[in-house]
C-alpha atoms as a PDB file:
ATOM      1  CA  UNK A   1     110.813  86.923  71.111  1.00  0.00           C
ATOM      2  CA  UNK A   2     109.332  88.134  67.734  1.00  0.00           C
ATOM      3  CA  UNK A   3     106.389  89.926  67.789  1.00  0.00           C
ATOM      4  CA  UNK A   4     104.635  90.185  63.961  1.00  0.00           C
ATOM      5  CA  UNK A   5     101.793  91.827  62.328  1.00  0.00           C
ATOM      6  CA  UNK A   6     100.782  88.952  59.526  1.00  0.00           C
ATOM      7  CA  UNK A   7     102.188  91.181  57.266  1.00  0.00           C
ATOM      8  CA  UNK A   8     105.585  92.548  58.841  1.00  0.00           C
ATOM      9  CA  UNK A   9     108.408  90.308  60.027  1.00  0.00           C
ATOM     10  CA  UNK A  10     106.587  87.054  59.412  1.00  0.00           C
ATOM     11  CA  UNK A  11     109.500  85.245  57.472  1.00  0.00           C
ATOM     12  CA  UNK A  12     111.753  85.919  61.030  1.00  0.00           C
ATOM     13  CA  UNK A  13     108.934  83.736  62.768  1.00  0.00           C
ATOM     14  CA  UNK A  14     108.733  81.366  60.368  1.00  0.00           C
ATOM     15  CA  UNK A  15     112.836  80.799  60.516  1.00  0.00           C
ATOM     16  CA  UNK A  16     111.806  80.396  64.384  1.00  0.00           C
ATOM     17  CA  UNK A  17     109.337  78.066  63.812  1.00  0.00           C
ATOM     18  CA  UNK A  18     106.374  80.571  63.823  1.00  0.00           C
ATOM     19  CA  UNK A  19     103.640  79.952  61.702  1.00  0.00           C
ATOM     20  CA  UNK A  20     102.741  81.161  58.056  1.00  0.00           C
ATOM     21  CA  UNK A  21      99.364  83.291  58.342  1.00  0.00           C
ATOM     22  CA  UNK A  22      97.361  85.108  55.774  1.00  0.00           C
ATOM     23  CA  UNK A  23      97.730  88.534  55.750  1.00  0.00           C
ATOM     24  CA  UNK A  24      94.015  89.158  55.569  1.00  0.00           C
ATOM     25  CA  UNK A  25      93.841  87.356  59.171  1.00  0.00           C
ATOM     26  CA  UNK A  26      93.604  90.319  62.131  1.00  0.00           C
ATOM     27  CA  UNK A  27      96.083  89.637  64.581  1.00  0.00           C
ATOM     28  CA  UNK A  28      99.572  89.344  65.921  1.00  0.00           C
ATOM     29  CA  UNK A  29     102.085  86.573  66.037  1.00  0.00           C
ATOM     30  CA  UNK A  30     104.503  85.960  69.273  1.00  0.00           C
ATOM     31  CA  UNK A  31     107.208  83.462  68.513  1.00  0.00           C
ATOM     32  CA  UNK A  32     109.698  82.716  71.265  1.00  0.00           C
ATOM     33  CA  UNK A  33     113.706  82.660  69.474  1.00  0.00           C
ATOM     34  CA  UNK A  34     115.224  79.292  70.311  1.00  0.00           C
ATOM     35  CA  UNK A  35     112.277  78.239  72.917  1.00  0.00           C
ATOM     36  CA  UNK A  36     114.475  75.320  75.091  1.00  0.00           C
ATOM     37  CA  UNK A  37     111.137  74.318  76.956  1.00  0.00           C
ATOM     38  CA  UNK A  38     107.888  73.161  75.595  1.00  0.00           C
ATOM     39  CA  UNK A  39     105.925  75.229  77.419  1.00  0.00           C
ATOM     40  CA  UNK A  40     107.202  78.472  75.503  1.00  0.00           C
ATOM     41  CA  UNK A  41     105.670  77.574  72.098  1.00  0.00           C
ATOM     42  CA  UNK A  42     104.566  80.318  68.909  1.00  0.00           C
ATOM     43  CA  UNK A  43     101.231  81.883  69.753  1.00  0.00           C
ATOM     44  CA  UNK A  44      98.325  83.904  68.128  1.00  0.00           C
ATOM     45  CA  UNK A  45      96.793  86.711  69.609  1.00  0.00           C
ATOM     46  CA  UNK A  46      94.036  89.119  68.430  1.00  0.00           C
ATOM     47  CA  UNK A  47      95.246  92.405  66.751  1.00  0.00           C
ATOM     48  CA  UNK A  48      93.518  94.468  69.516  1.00  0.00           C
ATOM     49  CA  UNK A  49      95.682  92.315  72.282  1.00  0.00           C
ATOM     50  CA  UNK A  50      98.556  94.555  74.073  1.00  0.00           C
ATOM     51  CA  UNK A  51     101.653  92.408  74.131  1.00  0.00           C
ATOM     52  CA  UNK A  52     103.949  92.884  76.937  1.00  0.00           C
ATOM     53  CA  UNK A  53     107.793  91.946  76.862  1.00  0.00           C
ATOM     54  CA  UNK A  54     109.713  92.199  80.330  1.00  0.00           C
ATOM     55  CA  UNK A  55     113.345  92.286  80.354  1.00  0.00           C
ATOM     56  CA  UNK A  56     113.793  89.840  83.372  1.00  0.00           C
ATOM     57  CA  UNK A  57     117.374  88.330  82.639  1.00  0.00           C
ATOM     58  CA  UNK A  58     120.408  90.176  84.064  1.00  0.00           C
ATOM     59  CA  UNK A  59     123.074  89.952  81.359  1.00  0.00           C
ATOM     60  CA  UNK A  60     123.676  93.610  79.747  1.00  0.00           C
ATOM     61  CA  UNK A  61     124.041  92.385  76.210  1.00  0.00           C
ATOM     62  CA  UNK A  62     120.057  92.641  75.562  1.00  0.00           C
ATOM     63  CA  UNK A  63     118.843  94.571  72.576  1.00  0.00           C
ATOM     64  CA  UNK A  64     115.288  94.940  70.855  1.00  0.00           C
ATOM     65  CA  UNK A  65     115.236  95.577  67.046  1.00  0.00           C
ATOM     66  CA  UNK A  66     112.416  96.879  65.295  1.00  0.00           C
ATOM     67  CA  UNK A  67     111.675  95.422  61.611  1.00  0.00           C
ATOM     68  CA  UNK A  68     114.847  95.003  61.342  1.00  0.00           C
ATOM     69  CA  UNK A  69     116.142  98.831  61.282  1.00  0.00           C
ATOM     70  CA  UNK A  70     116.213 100.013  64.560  1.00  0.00           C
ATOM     71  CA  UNK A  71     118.615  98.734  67.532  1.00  0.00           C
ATOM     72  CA  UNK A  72     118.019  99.736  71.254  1.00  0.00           C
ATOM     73  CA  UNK A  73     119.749  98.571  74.016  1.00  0.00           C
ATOM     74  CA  UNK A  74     117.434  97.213  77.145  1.00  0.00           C
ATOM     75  CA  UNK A  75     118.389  96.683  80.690  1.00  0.00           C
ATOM     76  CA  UNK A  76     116.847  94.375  83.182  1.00  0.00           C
ATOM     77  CA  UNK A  77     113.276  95.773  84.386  1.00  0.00           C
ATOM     78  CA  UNK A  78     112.535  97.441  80.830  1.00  0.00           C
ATOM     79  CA  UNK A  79     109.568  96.674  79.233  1.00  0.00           C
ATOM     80  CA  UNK A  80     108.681  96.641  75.561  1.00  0.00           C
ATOM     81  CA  UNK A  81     105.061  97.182  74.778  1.00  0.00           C
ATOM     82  CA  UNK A  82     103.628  96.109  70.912  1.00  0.00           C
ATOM     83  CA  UNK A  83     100.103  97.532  70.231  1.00  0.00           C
ATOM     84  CA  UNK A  84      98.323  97.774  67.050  1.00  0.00           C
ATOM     85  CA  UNK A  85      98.953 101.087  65.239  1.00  0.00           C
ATOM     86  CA  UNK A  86      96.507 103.885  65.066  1.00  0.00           C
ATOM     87  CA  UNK A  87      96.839 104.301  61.330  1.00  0.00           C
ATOM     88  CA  UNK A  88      96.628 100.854  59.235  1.00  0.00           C
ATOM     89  CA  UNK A  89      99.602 100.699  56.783  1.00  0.00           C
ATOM     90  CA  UNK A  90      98.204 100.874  53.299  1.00  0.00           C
ATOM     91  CA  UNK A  91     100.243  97.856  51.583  1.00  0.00           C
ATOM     92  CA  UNK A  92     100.215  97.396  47.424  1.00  0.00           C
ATOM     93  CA  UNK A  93      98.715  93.999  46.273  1.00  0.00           C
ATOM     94  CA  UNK A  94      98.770  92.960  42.645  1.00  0.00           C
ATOM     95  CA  UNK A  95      95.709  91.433  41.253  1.00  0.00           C
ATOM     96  CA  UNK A  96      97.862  88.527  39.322  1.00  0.00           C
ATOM     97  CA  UNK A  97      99.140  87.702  42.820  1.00  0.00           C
ATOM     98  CA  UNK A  98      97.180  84.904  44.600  1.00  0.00           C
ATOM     99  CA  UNK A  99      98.719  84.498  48.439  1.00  0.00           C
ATOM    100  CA  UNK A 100      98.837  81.031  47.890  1.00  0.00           C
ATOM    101  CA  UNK A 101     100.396  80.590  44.782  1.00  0.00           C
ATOM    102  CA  UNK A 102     102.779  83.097  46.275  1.00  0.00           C
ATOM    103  CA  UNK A 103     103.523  81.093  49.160  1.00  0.00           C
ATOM    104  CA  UNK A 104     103.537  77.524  47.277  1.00  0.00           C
ATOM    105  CA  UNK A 105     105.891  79.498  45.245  1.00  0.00           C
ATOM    106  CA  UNK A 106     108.336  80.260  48.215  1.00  0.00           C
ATOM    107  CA  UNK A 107     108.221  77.893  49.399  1.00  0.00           C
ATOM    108  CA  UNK A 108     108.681  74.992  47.804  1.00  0.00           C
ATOM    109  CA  UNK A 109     109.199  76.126  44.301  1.00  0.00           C
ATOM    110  CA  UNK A 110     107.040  75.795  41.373  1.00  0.00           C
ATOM    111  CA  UNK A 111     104.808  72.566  42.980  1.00  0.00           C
END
């Protein structure tokens, strides 16, 4: 499961078939990694929302990685809890920059 700010980790849940949001929208992304039924589809969920993860499979080999950097191992029963921050990140943004131009961009290019 990814769990994303609109600004943080938001290309993983796209490659997971998450969708693309603008950053300005306030909230969180969940997007389910490699979802085999349809009832475990991406979902969006208000910034202020607690998201709960519990580990409920019994295979050792279960880790949780934070933005990429940070590896911890999890055993059955654990829970991982994502929460809104206390302190907003302050993030740069260039006035030539439109989001999306930027995304078009990405995307697909110069279209």
């Amino acid at each position: 499961v990814i769990v994303a700010s609109p600004t943080g980790s938001t290309a993983y849940s796209l490659s997971a078939g998450g969708p693309i949001m603008n950053p300005t929208v306030r909230a969180l992304l969940v997007t389910p990694i490699c979802a085999h039924t349809f009832n475990m589809r991406p979902l969006v969920v208000s910034e202020d929302d607690v998201v709960h993860i519990r580990i409920a499979a019994i295979h050792q080999d279960i880790i949780v990685t934070l933005d990429g950097q940070e590896s911890f191992r999890l055993l059955p029963g654990d829970e991982v809890i994502v929460r809104k921050a206390a302190i907003p990140a302050k993030i740069v943004k260039f006035k030539d920059k439109e989001y999306y131009q930027t995304i078009r961009s990405k995307l697909w290019g110069n279209a």
